[in-house]
N, C-alpha and C. Protein backbone atom coordinates (compact mmCIF):
# COMPACT_ATOMS: atom_id res chain seq x y z
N UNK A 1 8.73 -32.64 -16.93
CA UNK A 1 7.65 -31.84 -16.38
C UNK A 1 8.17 -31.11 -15.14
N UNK A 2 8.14 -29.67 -14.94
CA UNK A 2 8.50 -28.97 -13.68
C UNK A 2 7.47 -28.87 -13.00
N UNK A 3 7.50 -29.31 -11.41
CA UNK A 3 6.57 -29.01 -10.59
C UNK A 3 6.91 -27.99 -9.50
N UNK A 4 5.75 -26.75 -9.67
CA UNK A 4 5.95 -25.78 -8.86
C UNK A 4 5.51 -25.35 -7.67
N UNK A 5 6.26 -25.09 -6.83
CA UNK A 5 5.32 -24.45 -5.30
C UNK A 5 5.13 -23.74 -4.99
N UNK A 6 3.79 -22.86 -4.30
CA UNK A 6 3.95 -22.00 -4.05
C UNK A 6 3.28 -21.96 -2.35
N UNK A 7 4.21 -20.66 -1.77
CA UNK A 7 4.01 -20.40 -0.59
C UNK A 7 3.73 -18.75 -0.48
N UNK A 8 3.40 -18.75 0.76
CA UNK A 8 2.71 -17.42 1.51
C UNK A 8 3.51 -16.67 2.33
N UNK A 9 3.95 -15.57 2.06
CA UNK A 9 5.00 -14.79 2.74
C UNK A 9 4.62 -13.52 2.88
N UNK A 10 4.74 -12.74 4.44
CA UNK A 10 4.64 -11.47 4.35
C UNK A 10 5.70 -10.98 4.93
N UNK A 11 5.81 -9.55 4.27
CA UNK A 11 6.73 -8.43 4.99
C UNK A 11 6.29 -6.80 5.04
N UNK A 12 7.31 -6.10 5.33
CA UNK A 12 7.09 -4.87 5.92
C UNK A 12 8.55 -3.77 5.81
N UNK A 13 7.68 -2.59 5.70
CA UNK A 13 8.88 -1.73 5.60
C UNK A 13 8.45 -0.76 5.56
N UNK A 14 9.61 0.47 6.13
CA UNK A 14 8.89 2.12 6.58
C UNK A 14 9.06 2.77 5.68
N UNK A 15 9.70 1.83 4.58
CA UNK A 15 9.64 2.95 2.90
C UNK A 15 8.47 2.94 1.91
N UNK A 16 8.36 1.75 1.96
CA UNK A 16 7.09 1.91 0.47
C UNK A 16 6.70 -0.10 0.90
N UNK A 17 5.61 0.34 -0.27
CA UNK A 17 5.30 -1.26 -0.48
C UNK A 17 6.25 -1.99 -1.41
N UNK A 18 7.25 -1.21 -2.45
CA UNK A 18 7.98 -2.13 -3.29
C UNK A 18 9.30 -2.10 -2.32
N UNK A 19 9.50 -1.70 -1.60
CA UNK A 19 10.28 -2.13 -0.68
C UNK A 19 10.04 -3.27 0.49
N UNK A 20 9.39 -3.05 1.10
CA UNK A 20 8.43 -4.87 1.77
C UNK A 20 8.59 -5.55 0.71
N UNK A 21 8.40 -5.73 -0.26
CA UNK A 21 8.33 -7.07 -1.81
C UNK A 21 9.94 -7.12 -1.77
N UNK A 22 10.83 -5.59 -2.22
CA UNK A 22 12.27 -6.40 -2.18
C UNK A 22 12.81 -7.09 -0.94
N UNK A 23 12.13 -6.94 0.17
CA UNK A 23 12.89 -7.13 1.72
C UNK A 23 12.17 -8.79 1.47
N UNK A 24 11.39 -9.10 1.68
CA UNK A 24 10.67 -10.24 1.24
C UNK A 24 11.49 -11.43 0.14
N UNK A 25 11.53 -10.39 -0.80
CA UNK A 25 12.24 -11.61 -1.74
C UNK A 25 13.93 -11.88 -1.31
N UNK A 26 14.73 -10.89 -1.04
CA UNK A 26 15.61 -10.81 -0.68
C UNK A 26 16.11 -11.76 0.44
N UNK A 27 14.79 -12.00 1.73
CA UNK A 27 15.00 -12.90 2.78
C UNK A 27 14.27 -14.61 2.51
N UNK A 28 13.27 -14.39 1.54
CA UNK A 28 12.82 -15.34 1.12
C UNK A 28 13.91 -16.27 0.07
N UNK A 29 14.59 -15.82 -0.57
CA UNK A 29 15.95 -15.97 -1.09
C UNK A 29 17.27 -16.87 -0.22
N UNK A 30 17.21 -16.48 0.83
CA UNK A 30 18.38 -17.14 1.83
C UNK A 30 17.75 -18.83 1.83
N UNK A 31 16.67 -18.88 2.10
CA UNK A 31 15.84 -20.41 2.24
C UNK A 31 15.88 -21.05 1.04
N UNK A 32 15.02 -20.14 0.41
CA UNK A 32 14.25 -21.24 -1.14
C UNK A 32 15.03 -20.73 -2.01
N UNK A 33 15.39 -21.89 -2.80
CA UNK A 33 16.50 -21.65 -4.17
C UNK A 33 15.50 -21.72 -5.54
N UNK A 34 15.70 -20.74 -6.14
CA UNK A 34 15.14 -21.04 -7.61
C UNK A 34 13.84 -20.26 -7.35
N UNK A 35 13.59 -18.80 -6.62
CA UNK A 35 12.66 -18.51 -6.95
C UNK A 35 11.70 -17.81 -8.25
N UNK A 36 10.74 -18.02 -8.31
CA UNK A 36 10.77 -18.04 -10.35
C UNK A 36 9.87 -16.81 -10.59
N UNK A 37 8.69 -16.36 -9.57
CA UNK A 37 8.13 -15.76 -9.85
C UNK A 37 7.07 -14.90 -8.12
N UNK A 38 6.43 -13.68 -7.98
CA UNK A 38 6.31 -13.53 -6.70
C UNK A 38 4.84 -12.58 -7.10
N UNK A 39 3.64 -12.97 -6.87
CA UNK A 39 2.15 -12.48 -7.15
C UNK A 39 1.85 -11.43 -5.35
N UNK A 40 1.86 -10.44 -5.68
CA UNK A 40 1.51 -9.39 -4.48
C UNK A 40 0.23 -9.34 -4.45
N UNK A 41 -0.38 -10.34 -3.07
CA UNK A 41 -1.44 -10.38 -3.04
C UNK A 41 -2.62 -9.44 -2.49
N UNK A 42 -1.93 -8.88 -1.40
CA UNK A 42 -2.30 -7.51 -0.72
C UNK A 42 -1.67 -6.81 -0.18
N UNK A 43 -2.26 -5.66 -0.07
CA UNK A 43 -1.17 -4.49 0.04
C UNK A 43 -1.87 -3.68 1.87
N UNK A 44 -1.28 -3.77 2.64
CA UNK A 44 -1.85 -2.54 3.82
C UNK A 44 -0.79 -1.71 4.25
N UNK A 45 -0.83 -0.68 5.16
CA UNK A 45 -0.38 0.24 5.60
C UNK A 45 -0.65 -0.09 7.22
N UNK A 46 -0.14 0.67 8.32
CA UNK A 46 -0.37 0.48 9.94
C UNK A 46 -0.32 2.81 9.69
N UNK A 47 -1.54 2.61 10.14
CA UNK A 47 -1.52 4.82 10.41
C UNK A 47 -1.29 4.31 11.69
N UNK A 48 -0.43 5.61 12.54
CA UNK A 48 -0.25 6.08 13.76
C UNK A 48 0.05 7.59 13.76
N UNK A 49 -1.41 8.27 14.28
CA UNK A 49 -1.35 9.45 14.26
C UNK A 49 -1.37 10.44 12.99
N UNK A 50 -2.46 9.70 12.39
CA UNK A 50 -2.84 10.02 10.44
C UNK A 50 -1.34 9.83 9.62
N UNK A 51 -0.41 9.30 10.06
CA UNK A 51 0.29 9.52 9.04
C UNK A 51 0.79 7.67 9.29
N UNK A 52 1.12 7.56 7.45
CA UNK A 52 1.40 6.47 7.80
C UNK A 52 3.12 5.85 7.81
N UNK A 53 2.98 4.60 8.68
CA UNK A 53 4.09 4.44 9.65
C UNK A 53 5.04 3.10 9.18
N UNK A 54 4.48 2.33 8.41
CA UNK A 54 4.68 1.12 7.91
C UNK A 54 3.82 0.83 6.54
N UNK A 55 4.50 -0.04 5.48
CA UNK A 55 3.63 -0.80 4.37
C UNK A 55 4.04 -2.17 4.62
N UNK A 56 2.89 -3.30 4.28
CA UNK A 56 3.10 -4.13 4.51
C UNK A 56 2.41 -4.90 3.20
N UNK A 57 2.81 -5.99 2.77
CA UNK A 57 2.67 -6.76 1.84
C UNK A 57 2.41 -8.34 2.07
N UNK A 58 1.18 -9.02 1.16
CA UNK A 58 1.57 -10.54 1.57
C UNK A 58 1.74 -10.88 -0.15
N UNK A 59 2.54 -11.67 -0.19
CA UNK A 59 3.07 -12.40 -1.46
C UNK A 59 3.09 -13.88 -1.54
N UNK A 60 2.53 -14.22 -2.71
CA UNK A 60 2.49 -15.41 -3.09
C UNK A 60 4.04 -15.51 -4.14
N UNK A 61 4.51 -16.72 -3.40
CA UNK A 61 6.39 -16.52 -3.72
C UNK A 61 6.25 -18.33 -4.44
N UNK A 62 6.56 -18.38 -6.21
CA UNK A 62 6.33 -19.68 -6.63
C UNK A 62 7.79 -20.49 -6.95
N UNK A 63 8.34 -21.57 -6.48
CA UNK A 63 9.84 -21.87 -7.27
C UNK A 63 9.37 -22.88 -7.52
N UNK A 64 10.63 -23.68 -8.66
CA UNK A 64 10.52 -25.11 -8.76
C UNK A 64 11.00 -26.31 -7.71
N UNK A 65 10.39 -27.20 -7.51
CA UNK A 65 10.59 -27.92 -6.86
C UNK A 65 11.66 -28.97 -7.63
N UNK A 66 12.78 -29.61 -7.47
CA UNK A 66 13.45 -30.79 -8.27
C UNK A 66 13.43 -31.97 -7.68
């Protein structure tokens, strides 16, 4: 039986939102081994001066535990 965990991770980036998700998994990666799967739970932006300046992402990040 595999038992799985999941945790809560956010990130950010001045390119896009699928960029915050790769920066995210990419650093979430150095820690947790075996990540299996990553649910994008919400998505925002930061405007400064109508234009926007940042995307930001929170992700639900699931691996196996052994």
């Amino acid at each position: 039986m595999a038992v799985i965990k999941v945790v809560e991770i956010m990130s950010n980036s001045t390119k896009s939102w699928e960029d915050a998700t790769k920066n995210a998994i990419t650093r979430a990666s150095k820690s947790i081994k075996g990540i299996k799967s990553a649910y994008v739970q919400d998505q925002s932006v930061v405007v400064s001066r109508g234009k926007v300046t940042e995307y930001r992402v929170s992700l639900k990040v699931s691996f196996a535990v052994k």
